[in-house]
C-alpha atoms as a PDB file:
ATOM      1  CA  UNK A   1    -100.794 -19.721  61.720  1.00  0.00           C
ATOM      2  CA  UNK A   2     -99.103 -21.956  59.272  1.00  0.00           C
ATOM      3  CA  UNK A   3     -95.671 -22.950  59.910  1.00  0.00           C
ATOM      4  CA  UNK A   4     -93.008 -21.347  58.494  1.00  0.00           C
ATOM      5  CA  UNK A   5     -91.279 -23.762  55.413  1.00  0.00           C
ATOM      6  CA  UNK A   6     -87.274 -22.489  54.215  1.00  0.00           C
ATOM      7  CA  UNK A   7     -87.338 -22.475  50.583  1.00  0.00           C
ATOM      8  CA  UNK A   8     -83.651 -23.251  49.339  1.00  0.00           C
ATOM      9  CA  UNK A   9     -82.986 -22.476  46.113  1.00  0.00           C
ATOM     10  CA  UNK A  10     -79.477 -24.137  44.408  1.00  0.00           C
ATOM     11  CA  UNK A  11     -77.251 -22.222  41.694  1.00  0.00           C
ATOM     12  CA  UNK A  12     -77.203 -23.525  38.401  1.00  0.00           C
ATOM     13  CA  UNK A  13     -74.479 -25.928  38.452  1.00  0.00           C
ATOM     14  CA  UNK A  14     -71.177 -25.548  35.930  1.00  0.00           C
ATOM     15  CA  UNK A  15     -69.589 -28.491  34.677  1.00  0.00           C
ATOM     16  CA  UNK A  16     -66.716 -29.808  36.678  1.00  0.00           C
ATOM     17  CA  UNK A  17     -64.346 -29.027  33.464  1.00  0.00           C
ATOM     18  CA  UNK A  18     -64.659 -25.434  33.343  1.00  0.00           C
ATOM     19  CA  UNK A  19     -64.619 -24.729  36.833  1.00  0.00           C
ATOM     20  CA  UNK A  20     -60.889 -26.824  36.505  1.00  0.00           C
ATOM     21  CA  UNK A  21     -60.200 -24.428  33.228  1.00  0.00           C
ATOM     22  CA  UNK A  22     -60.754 -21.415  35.353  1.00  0.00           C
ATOM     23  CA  UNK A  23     -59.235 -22.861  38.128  1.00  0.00           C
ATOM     24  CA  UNK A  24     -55.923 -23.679  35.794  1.00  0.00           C
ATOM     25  CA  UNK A  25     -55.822 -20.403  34.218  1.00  0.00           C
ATOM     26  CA  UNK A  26     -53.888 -18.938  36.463  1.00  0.00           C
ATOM     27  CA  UNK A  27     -51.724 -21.582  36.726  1.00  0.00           C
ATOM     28  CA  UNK A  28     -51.076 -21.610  33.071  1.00  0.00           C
ATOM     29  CA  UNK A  29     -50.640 -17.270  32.998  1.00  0.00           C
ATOM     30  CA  UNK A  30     -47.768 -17.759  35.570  1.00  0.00           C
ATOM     31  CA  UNK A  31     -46.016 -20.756  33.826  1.00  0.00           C
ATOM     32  CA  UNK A  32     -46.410 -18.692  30.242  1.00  0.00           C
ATOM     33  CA  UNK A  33     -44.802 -15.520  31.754  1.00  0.00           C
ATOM     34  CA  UNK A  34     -42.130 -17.774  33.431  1.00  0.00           C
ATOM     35  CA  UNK A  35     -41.921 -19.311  30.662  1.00  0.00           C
ATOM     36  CA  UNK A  36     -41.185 -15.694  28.222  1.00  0.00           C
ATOM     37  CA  UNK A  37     -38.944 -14.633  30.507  1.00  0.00           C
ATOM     38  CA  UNK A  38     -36.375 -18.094  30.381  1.00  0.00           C
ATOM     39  CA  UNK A  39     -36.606 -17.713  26.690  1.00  0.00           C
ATOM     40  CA  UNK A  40     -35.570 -13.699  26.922  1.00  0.00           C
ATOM     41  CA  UNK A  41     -32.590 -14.473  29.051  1.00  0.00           C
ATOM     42  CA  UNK A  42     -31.417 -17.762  27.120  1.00  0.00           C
ATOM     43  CA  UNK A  43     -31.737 -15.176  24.020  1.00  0.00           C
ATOM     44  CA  UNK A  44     -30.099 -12.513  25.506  1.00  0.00           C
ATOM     45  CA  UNK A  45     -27.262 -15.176  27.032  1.00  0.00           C
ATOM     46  CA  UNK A  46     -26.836 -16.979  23.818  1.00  0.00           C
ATOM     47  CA  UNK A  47     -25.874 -13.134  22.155  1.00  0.00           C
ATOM     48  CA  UNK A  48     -23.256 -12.542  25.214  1.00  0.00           C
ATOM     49  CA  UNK A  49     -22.128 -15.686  24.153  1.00  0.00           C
ATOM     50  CA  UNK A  50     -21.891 -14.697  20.348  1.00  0.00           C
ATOM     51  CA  UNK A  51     -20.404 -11.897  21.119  1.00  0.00           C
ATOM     52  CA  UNK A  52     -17.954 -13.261  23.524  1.00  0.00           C
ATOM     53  CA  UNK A  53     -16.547 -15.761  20.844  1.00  0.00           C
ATOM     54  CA  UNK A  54     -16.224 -13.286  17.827  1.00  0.00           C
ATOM     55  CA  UNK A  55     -14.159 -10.956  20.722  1.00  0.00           C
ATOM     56  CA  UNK A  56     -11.962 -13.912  21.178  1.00  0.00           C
ATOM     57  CA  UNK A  57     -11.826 -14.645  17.617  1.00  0.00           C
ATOM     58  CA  UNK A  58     -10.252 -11.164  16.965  1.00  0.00           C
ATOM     59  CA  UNK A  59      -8.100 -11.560  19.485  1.00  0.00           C
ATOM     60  CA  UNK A  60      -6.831 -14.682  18.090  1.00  0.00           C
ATOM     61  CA  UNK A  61      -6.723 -13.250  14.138  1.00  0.00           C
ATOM     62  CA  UNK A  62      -4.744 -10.766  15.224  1.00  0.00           C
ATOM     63  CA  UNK A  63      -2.371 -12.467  17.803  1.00  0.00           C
ATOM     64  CA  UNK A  64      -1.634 -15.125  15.407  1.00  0.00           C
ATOM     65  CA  UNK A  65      -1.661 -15.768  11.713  1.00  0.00           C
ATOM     66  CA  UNK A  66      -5.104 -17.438  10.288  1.00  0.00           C
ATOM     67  CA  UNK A  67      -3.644 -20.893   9.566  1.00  0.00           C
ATOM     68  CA  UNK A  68      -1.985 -21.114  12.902  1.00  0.00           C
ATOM     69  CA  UNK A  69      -4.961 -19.954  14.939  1.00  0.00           C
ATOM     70  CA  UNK A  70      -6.480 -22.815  13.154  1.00  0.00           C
ATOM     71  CA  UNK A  71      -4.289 -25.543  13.943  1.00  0.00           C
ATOM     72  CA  UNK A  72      -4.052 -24.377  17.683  1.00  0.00           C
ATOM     73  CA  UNK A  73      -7.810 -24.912  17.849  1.00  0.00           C
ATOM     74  CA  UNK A  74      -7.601 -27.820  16.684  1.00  0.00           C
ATOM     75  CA  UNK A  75      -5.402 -28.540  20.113  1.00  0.00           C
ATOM     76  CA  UNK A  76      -2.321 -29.587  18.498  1.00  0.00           C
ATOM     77  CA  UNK A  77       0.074 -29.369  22.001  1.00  0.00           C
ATOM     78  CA  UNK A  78       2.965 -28.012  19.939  1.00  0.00           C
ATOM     79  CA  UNK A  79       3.234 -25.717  17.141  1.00  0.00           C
ATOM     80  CA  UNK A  80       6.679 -25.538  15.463  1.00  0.00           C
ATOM     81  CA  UNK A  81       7.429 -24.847  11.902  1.00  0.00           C
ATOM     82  CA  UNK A  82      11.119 -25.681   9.621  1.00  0.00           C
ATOM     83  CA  UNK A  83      11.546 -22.856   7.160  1.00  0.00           C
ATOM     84  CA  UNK A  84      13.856 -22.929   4.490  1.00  0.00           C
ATOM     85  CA  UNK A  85      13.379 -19.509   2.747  1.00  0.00           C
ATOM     86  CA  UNK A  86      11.604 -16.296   4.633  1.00  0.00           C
ATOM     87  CA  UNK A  87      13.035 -12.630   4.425  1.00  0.00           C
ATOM     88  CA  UNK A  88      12.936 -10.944   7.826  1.00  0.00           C
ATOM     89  CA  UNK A  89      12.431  -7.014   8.437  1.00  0.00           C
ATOM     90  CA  UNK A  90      13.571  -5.375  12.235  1.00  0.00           C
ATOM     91  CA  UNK A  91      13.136  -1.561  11.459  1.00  0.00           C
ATOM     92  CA  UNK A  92      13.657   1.075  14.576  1.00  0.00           C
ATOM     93  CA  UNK A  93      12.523   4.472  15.368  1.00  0.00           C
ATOM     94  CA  UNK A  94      15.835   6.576  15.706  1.00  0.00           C
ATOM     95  CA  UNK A  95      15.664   9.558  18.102  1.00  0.00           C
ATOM     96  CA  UNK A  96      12.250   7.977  19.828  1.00  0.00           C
ATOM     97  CA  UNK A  97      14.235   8.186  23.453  1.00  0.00           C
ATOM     98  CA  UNK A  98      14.900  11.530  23.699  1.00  0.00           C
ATOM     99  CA  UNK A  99      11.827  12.622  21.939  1.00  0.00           C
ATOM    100  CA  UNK A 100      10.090  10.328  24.466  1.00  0.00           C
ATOM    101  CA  UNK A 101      11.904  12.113  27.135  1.00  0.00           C
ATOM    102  CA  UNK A 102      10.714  15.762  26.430  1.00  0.00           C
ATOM    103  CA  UNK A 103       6.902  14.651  25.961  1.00  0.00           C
ATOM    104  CA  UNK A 104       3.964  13.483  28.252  1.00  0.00           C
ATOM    105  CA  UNK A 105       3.351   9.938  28.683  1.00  0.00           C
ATOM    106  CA  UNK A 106       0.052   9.924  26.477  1.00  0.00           C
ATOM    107  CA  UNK A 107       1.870  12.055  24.015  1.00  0.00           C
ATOM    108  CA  UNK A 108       4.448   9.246  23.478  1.00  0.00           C
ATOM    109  CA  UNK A 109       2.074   6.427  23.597  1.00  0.00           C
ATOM    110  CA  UNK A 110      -0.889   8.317  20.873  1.00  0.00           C
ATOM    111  CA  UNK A 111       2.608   9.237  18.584  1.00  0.00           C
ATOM    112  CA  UNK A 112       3.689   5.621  18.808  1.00  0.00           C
ATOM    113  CA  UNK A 113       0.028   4.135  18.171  1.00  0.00           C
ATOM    114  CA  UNK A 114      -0.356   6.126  15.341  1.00  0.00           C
ATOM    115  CA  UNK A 115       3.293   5.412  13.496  1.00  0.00           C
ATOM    116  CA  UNK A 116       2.629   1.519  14.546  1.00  0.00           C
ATOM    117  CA  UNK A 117      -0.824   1.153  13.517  1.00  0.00           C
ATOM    118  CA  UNK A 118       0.367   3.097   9.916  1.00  0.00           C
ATOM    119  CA  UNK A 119       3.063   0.197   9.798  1.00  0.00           C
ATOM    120  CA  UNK A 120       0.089  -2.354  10.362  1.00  0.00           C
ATOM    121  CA  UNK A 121      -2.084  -0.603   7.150  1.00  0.00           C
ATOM    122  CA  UNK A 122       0.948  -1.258   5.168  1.00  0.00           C
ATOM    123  CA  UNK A 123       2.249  -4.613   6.634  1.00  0.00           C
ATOM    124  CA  UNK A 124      -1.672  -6.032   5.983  1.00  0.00           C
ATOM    125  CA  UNK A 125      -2.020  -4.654   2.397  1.00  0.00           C
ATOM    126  CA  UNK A 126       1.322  -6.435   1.287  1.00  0.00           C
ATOM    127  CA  UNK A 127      -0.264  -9.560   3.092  1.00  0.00           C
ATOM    128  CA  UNK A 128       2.838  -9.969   4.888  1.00  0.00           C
ATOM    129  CA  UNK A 129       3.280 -11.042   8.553  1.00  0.00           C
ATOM    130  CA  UNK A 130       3.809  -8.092  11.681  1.00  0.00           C
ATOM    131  CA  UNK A 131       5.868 -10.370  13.879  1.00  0.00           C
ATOM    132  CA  UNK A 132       6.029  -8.327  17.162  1.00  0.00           C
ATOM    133  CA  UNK A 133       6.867  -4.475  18.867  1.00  0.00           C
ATOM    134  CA  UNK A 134       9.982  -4.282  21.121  1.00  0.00           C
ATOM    135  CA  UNK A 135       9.976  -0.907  22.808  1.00  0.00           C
ATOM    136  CA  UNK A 136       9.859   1.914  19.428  1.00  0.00           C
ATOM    137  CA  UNK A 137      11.313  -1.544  17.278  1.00  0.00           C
ATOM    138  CA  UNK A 138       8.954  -2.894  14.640  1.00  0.00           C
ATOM    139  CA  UNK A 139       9.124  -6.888  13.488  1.00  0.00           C
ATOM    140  CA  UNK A 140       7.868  -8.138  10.145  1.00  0.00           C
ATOM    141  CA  UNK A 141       8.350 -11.340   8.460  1.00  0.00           C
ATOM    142  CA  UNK A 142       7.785 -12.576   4.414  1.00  0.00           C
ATOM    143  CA  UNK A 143       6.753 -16.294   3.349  1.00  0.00           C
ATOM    144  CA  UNK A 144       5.168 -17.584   6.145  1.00  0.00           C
ATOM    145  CA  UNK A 145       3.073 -19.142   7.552  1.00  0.00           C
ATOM    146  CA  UNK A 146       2.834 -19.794   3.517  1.00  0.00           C
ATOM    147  CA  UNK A 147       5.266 -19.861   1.429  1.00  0.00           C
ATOM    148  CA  UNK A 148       5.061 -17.392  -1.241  1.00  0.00           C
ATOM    149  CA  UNK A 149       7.299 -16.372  -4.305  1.00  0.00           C
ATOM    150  CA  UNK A 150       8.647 -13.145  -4.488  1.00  0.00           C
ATOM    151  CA  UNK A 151       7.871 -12.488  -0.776  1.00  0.00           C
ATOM    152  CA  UNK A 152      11.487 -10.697  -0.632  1.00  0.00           C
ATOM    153  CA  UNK A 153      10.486  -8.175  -2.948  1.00  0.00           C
ATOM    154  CA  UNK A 154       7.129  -7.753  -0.922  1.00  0.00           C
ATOM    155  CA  UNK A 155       9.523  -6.967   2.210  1.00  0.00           C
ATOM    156  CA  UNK A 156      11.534  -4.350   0.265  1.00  0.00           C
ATOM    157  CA  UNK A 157       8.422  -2.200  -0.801  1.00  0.00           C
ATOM    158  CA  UNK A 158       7.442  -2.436   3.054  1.00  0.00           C
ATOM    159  CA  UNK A 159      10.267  -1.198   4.305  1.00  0.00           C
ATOM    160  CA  UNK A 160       9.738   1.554   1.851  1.00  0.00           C
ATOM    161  CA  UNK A 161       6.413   2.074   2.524  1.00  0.00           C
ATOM    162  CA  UNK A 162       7.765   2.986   6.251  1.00  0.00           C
ATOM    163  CA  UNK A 163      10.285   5.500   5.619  1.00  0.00           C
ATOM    164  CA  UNK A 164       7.320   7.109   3.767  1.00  0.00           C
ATOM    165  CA  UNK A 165       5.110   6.454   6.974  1.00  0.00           C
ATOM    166  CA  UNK A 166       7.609   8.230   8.840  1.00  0.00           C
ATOM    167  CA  UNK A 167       8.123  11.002   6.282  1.00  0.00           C
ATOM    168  CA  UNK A 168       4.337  11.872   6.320  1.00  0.00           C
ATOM    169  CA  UNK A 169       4.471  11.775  10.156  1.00  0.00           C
ATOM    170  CA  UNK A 170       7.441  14.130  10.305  1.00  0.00           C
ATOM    171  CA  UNK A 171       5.456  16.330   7.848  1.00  0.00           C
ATOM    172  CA  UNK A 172       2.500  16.342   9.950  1.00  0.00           C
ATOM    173  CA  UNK A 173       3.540  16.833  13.304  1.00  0.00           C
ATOM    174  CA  UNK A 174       6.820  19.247  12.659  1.00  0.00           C
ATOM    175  CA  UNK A 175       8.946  15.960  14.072  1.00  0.00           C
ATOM    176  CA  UNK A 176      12.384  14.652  13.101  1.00  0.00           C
ATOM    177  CA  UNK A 177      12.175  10.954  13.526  1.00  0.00           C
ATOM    178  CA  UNK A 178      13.811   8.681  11.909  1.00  0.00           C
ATOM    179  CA  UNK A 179      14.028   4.862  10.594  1.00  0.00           C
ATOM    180  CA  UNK A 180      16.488   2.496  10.443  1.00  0.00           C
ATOM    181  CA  UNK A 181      15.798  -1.199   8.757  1.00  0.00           C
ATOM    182  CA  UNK A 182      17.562  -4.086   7.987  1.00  0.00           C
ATOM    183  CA  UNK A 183      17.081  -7.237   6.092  1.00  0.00           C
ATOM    184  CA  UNK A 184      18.143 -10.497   5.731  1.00  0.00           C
ATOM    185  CA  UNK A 185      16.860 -14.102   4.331  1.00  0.00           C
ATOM    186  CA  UNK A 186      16.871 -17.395   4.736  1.00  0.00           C
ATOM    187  CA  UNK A 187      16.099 -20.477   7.364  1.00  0.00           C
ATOM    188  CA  UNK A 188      14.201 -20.246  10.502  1.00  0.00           C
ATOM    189  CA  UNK A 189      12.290 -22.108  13.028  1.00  0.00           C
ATOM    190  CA  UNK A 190       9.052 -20.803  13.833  1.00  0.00           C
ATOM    191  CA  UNK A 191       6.033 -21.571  16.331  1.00  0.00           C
ATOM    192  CA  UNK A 192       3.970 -20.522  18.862  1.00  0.00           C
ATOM    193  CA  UNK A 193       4.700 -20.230  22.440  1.00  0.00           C
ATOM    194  CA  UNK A 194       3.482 -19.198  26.041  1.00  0.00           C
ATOM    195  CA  UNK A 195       0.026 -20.708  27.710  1.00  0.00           C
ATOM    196  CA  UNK A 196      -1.917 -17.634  29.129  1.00  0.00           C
ATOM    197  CA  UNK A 197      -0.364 -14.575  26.643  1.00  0.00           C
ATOM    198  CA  UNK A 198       0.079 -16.881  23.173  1.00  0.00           C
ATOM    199  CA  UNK A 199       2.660 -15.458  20.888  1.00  0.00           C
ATOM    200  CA  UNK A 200       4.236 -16.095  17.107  1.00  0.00           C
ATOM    201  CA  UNK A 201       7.598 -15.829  16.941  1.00  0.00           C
ATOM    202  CA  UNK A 202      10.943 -16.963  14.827  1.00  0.00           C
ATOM    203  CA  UNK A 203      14.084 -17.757  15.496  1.00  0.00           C
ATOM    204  CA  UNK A 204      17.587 -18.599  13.748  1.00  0.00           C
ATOM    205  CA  UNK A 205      20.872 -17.460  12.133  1.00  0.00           C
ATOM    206  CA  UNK A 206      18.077 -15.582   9.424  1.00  0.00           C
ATOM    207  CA  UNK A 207      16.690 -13.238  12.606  1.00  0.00           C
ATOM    208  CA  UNK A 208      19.608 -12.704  14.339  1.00  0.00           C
ATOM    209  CA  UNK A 209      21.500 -11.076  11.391  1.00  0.00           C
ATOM    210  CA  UNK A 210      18.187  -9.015  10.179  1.00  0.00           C
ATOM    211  CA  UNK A 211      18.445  -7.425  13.789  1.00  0.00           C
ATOM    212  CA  UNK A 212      21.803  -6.821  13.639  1.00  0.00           C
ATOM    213  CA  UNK A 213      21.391  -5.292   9.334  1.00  0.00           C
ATOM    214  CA  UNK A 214      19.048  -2.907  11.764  1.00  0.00           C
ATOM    215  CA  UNK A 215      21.910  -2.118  14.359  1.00  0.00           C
ATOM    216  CA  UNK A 216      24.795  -1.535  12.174  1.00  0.00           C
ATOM    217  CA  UNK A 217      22.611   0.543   9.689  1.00  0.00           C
ATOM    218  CA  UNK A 218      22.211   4.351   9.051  1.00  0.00           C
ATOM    219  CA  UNK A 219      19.211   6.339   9.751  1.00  0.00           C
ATOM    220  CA  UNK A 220      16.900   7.005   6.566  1.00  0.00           C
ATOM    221  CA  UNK A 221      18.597   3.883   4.987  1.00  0.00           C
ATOM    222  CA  UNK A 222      17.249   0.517   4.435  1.00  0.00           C
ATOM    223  CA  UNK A 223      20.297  -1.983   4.974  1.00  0.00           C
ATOM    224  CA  UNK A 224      20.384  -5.785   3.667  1.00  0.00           C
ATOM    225  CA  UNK A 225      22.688  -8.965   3.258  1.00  0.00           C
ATOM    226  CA  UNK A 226      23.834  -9.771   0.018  1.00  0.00           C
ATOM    227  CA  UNK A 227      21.132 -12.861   0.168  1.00  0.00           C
ATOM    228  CA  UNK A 228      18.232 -10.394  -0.276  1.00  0.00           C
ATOM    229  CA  UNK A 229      20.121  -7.970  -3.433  1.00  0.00           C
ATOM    230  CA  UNK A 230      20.453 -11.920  -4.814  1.00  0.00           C
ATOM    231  CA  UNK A 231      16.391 -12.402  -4.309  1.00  0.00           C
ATOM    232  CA  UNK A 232      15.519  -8.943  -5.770  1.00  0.00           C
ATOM    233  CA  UNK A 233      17.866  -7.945  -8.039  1.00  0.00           C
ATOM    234  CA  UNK A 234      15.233  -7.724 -10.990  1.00  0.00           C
ATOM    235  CA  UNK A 235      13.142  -4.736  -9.070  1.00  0.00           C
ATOM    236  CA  UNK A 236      15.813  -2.876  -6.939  1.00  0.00           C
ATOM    237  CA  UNK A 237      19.012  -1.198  -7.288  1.00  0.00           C
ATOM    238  CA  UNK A 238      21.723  -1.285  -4.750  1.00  0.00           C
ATOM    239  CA  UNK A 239      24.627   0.221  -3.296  1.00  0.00           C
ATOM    240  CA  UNK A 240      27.948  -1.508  -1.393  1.00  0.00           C
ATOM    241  CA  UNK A 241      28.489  -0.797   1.477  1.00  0.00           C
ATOM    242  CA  UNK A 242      31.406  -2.908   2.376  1.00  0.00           C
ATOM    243  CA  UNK A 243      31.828  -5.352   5.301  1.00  0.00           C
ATOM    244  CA  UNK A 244      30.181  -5.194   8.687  1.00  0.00           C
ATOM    245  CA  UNK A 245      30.739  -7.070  11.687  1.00  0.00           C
ATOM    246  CA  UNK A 246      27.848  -8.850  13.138  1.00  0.00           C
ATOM    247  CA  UNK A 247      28.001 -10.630  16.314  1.00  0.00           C
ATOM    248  CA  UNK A 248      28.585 -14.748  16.429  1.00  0.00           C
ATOM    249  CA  UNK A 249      28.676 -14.187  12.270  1.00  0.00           C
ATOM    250  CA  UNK A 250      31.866 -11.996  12.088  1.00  0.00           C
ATOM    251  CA  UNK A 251      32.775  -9.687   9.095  1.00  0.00           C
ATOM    252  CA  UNK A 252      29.748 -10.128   6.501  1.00  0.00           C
ATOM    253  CA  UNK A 253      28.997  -7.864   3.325  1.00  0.00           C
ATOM    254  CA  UNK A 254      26.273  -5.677   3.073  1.00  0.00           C
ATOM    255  CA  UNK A 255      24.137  -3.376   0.750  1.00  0.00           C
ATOM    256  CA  UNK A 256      22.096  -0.118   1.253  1.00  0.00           C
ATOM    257  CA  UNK A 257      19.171  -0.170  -0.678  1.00  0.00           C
ATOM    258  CA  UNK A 258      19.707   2.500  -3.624  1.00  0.00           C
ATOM    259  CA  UNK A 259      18.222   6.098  -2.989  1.00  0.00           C
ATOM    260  CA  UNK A 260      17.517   8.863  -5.979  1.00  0.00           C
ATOM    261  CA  UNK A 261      16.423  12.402  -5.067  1.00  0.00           C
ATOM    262  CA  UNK A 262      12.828  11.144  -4.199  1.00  0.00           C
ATOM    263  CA  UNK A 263      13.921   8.481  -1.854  1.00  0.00           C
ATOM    264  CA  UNK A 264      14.691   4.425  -2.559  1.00  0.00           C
ATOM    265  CA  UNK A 265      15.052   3.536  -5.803  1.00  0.00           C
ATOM    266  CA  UNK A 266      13.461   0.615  -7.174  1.00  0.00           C
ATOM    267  CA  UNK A 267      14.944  -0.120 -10.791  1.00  0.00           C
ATOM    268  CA  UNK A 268      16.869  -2.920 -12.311  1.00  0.00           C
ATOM    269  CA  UNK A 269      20.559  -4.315 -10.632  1.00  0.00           C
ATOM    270  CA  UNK A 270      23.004  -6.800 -10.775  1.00  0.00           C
ATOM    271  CA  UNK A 271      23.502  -8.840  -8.320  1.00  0.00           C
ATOM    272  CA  UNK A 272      26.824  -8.732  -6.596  1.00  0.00           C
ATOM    273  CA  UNK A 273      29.775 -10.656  -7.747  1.00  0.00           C
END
């Protein structure tokens, strides 16, 4: 018979380029995914990010005034400000101790986060400056960082504006605290210190004798030097009180603020001969 012939029969041939595309695509799949998912975590890193520098910009707005914040930013190593003129407010919660005493811990801590963040409402709407908290004491200071005219008068209504807080809380809560402030004006050194826990304080003769108008003074009754009835004596009234002794300042003369039936009285004076 004949002989048998193999017949071989050969695939159309593809062009070398699209066998290379179809090779690549692959290729290119994985490095797109890998690709989408390096831009999803950059995203979502860059909004931790965001988020972590507007939670350490609140921290910072409300540690420090805006204009220092600023300036400590800017890395200047020490921050330390000359005043010649700033009224300073130390009021106290009388009869917090023994309330404290009788009371849960969380009871005392939710009664004293509610009268102090009150204070803060009132302290930020008379753009005045909450110094610090010691214990149930409250810190508040007028014409700085900026200084500002009339910023005694500011002080005053404040410390009005807290015996009311602590009216309305008394009200409330069937409670019978009560608040004693004290005033004073003048010079002071302020600034900024510690590294990790950053804090605004002041200093001076001006501080010292505001804490001790707070001591020496009366429950319900806002006391002051005779430098603030000087700075205010065209918007509040006054009584005499007589002389006081204040520590390292000896016998000085002080004023209560005036009260009528409804409480401090805020009318025209003259100032004290």
């Amino acid at each position: 018979g004949n002989d048998f012939v193999p017949m071989f029969y050969t695939l159309p041939r593809m062009e070398d380029g699209l066998w290379s595309a179809l090779a690549a695509s692959p290729t290119a799949a994985l490095a797109f995914g890998v690709f989408l998912s390096f831009h999803r975590r950059l995203h979502l890193a860059r909004q931790d990010l965001h988020s972590a520098y507007e939670r350490s910009e609140s921290l910072l707005r409300n540690m420090l005034p805006a204009s220092i914040a600023r300036r400590l930013k800017r890395e200047e190593t020490t921050i330390a400000d000359d005043y010649e003129d700033v009224s300073v407010l130390f009021a106290d919660l009388v009869g917090f101790t023994t309330l404290a005493a009788s009371q849960r811990a969380d009871e005392t801590v939710k009664m004293l986060n509610e009268i102090f963040s009150a204070f803060d409402q009132a302290v930020a709407a008379r753009n005045l400056e909450k110094i610090k908290t010691i214990g149930d004491a409250y810190m508040v200071a007028a014409g700085l960082p900026h200084s500002t005219p009339g910023h005694t008068i500011e002080l005053l209504k404040l410390a009005e504006d807290m015996l009311a807080v602590i009216d309305e809380h008394n009200e409330t809560h069937e409670q019978s605290l009560q608040l004693r402030i004290g005033l004073c004006t003048g010079p002071l050194v302020a600034g900024v210190i510690g590294s990790k826990k950053l804090s605004y304080d002041i200093w001076g003769d001006t501080v010292n004798v505001a804490s001790r108008m707070e001591s020496t003074g009366v429950p319900g009754r806002i006391q002051v030097t005779e430098a603030i009835v000087r700075a205010s004596e065209k918007s509040f009234a006054f009584e005499e009180r007589g002389m006081v002794k204040v520590k390292g300042r000896g016998e000085i003369r002080t004023f209560f603020v005036a009260q009528n039936e409804s409480g401090p009285s805020s009318v025209m004076t003259q100032a004290p001969s």
